[in-house]
C-alpha atoms as a PDB file:
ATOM      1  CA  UNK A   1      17.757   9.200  22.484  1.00  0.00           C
ATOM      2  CA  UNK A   2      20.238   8.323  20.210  1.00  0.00           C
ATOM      3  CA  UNK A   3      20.080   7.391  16.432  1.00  0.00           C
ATOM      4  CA  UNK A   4      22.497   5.602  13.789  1.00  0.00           C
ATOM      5  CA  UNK A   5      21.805   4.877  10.195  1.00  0.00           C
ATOM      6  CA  UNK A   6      22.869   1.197   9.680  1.00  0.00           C
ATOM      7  CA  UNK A   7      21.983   0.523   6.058  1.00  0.00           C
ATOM      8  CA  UNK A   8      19.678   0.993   2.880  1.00  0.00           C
ATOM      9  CA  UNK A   9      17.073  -1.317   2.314  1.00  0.00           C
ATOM     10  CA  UNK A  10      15.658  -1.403  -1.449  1.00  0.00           C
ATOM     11  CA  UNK A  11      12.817  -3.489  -2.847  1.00  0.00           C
ATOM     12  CA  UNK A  12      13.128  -5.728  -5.942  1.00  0.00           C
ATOM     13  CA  UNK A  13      10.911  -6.993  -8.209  1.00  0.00           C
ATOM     14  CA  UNK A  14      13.057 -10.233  -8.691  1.00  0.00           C
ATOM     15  CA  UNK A  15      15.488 -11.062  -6.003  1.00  0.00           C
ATOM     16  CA  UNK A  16      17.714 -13.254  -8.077  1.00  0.00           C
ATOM     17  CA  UNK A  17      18.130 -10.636 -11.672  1.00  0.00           C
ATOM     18  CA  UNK A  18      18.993  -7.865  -8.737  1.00  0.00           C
ATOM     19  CA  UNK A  19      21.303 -10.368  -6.933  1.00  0.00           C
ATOM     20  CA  UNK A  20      22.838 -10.180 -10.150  1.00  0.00           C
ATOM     21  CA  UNK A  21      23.317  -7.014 -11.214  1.00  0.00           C
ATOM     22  CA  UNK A  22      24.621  -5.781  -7.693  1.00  0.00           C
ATOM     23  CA  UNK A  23      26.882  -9.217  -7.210  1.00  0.00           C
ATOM     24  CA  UNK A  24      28.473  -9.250 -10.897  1.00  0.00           C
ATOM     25  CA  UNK A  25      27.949  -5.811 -12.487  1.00  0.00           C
ATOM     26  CA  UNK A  26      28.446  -3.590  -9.500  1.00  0.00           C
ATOM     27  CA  UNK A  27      31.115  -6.378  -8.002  1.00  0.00           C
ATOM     28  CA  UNK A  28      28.691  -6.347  -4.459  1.00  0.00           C
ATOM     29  CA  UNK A  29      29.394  -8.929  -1.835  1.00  0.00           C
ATOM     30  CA  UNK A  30      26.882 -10.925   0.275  1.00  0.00           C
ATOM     31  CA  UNK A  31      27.569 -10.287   3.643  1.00  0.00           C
ATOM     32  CA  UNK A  32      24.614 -11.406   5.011  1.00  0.00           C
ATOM     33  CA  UNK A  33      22.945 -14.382   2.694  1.00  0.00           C
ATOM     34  CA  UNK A  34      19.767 -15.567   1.059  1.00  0.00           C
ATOM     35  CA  UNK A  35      17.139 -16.028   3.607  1.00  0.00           C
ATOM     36  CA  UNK A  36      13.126 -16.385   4.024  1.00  0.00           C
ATOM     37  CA  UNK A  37      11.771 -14.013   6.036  1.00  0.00           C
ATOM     38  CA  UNK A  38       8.286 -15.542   6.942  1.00  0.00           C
ATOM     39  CA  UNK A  39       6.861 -13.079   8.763  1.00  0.00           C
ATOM     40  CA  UNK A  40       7.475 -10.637   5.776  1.00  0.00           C
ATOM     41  CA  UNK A  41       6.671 -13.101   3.511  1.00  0.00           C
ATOM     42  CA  UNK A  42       9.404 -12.452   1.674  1.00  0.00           C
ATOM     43  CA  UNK A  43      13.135 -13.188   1.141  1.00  0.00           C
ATOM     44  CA  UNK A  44      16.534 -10.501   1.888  1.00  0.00           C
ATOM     45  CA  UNK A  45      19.914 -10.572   1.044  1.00  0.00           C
ATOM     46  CA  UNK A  46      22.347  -7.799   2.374  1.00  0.00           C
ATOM     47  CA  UNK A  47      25.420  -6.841   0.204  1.00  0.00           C
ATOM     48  CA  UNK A  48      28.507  -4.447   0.345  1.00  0.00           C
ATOM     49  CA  UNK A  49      30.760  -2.972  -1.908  1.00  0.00           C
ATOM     50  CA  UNK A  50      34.380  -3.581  -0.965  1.00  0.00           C
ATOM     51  CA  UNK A  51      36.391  -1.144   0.936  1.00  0.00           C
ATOM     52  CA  UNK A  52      33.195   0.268   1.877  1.00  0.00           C
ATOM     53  CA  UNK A  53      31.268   0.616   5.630  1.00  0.00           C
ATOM     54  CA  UNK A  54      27.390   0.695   3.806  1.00  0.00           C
ATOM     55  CA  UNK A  55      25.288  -1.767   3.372  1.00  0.00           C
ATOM     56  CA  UNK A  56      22.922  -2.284   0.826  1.00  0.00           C
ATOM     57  CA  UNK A  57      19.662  -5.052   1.975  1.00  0.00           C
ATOM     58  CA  UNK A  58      17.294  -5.968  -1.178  1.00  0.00           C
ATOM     59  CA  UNK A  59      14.502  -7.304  -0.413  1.00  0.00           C
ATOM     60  CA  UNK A  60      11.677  -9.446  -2.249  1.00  0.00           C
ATOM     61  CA  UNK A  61       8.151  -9.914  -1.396  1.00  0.00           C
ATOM     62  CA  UNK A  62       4.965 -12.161  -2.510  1.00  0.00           C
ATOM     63  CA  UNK A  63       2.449 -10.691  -3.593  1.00  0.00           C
ATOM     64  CA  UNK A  64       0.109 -10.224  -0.539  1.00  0.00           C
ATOM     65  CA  UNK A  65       2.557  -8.935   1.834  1.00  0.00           C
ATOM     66  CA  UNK A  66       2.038  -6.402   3.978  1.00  0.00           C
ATOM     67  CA  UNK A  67       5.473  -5.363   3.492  1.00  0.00           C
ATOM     68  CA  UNK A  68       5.152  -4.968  -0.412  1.00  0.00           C
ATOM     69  CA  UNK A  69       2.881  -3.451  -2.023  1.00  0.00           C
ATOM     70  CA  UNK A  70       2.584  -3.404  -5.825  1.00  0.00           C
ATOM     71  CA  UNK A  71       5.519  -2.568  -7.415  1.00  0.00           C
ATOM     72  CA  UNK A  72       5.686   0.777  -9.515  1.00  0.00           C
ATOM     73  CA  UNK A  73       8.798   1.561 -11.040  1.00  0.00           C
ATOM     74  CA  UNK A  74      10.401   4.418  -8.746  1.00  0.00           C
ATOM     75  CA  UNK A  75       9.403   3.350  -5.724  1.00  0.00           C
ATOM     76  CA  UNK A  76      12.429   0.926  -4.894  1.00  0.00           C
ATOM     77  CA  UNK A  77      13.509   2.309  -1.773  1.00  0.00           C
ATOM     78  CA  UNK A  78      11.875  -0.034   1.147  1.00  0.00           C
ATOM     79  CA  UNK A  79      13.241   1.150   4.017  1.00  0.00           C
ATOM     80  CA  UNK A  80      15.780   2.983   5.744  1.00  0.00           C
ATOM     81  CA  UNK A  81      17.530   1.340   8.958  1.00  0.00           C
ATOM     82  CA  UNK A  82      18.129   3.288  12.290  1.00  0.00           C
ATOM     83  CA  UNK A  83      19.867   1.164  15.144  1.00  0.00           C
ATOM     84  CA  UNK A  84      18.463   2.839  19.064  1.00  0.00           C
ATOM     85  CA  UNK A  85      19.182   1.612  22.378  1.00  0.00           C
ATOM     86  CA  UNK A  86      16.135   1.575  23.778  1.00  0.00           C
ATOM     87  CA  UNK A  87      13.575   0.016  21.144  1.00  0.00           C
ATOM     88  CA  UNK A  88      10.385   0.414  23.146  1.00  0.00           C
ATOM     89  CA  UNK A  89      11.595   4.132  24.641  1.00  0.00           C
ATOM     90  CA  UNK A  90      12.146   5.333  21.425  1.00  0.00           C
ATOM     91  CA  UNK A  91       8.618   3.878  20.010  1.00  0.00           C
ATOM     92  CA  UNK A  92       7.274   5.753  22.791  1.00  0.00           C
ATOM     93  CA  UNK A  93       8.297   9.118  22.249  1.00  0.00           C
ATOM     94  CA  UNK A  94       8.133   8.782  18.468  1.00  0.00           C
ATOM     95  CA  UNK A  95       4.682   8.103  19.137  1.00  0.00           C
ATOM     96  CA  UNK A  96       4.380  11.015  21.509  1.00  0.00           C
ATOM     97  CA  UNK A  97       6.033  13.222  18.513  1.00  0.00           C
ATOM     98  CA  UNK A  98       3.116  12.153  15.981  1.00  0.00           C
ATOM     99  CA  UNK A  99       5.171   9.622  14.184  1.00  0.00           C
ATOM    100  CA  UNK A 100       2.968   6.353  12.999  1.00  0.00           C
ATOM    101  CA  UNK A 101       4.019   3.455  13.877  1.00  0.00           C
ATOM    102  CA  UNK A 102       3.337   0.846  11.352  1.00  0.00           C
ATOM    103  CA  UNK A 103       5.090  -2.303  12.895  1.00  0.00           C
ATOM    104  CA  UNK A 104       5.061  -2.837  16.884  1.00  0.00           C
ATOM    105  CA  UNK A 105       8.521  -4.333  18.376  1.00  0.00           C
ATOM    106  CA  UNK A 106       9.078  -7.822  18.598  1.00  0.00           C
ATOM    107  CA  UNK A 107       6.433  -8.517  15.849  1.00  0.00           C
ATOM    108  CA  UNK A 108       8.977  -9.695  13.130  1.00  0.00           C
ATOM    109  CA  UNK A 109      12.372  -9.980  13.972  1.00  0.00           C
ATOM    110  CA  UNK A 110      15.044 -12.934  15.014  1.00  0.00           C
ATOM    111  CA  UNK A 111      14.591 -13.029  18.636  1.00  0.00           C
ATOM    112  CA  UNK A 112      18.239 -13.832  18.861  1.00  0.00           C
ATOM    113  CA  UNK A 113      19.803 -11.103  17.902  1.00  0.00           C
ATOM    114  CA  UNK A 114      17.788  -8.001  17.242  1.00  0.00           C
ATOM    115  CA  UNK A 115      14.496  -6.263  17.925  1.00  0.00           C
ATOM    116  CA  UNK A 116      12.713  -4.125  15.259  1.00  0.00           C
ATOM    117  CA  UNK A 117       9.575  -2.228  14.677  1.00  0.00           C
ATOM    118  CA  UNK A 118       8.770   0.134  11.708  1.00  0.00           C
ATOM    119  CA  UNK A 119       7.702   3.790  11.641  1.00  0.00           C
ATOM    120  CA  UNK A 120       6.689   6.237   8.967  1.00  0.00           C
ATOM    121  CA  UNK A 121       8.553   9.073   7.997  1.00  0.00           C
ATOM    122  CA  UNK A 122       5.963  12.330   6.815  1.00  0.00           C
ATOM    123  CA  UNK A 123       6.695  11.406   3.275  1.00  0.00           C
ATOM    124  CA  UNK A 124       5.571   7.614   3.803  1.00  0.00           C
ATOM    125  CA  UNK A 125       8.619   5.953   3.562  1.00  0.00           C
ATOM    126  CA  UNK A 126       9.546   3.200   6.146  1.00  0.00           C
ATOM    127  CA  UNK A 127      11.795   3.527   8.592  1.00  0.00           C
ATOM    128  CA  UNK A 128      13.157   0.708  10.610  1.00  0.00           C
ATOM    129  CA  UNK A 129      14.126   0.896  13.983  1.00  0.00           C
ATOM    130  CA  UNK A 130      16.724  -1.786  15.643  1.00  0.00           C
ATOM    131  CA  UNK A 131      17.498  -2.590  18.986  1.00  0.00           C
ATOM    132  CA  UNK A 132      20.756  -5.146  18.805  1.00  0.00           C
ATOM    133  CA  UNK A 133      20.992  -8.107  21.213  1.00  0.00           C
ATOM    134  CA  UNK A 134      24.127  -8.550  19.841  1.00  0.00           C
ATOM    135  CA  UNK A 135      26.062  -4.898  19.045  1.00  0.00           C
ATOM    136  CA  UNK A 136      25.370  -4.064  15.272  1.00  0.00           C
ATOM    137  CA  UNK A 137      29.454  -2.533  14.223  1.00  0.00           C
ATOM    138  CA  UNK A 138      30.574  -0.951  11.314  1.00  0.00           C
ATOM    139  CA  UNK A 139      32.068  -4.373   8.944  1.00  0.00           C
ATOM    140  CA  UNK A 140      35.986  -4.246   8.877  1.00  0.00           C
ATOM    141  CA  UNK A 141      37.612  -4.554   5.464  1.00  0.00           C
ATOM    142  CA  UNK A 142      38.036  -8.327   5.815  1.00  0.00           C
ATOM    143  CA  UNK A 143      34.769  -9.102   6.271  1.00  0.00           C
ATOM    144  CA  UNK A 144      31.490  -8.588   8.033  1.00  0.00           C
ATOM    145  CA  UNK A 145      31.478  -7.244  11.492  1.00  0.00           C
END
């Protein structure tokens, strides 16, 4: 079973102010843009820095999510991303390792081009697992892979 960290996923207290910041402080991109997320209940937007591979995903949440809880300050990171070949193999033996699982595959997730489910690292942080229908690559410089 193979592994690959496909981006950083952060959660924001207010999506626009961050939008912000990263867009015209930090001079961030959106390479992926604004969108509801309804089974989150929630909104993301993913961003990256030019001449850079990484991608950074904020996302917002109303309150009553499952996916957000309440917000203390420090506790921004949401999630990491892994993409894995084999979604439902790699549930399996996580599960067989002791790992919770906290979302099943295919409960959230845009049937057309990915697969997810979330697991629990020992420290509680999420960690979301991706199976791309369509092959997740590394963005060239021009623009989003």
């Amino acid at each position: 079973m193979q592994f690959r960290m496909t981006y950083t996923g952060i959660r924001v207290k207010d999506l626009q102010e961050s939008l912000r910041f990263y867009t015209e402080i930090l001079e961030m991109q959106v390479v992926e843009p604004l969108e509801p997320t309804p089974p989150t209940n929630g909104q993301v937007v993913t961003l990256r820095s030019s001449d850079s591979v990484q991608l950074l995903e904020l996302n917002w949440y109303e309150e009553g999510s499952r996916f957000g809880t309440t917000y203390s300050n420090g506790e921004d990171l949401d999630h990491l991303a892994f993409e894995c070949d084999n979604l439902p193999d790699a549930i399996g033996e996580l599960e067989r390792r002791g790992v919770e699982v906290t979302v099943r595959p295919k409960e959230i997730g845009d049937e057309l081009s990915w697969n997810e489910a979330f697991v629990k690292d020992p420290n509680g942080i999420w960690i979301e697992l991706l199976q791309a229908r369509r092959k997740l690559t590394a963005p060239s410089q021009g623009g989003p892979g």
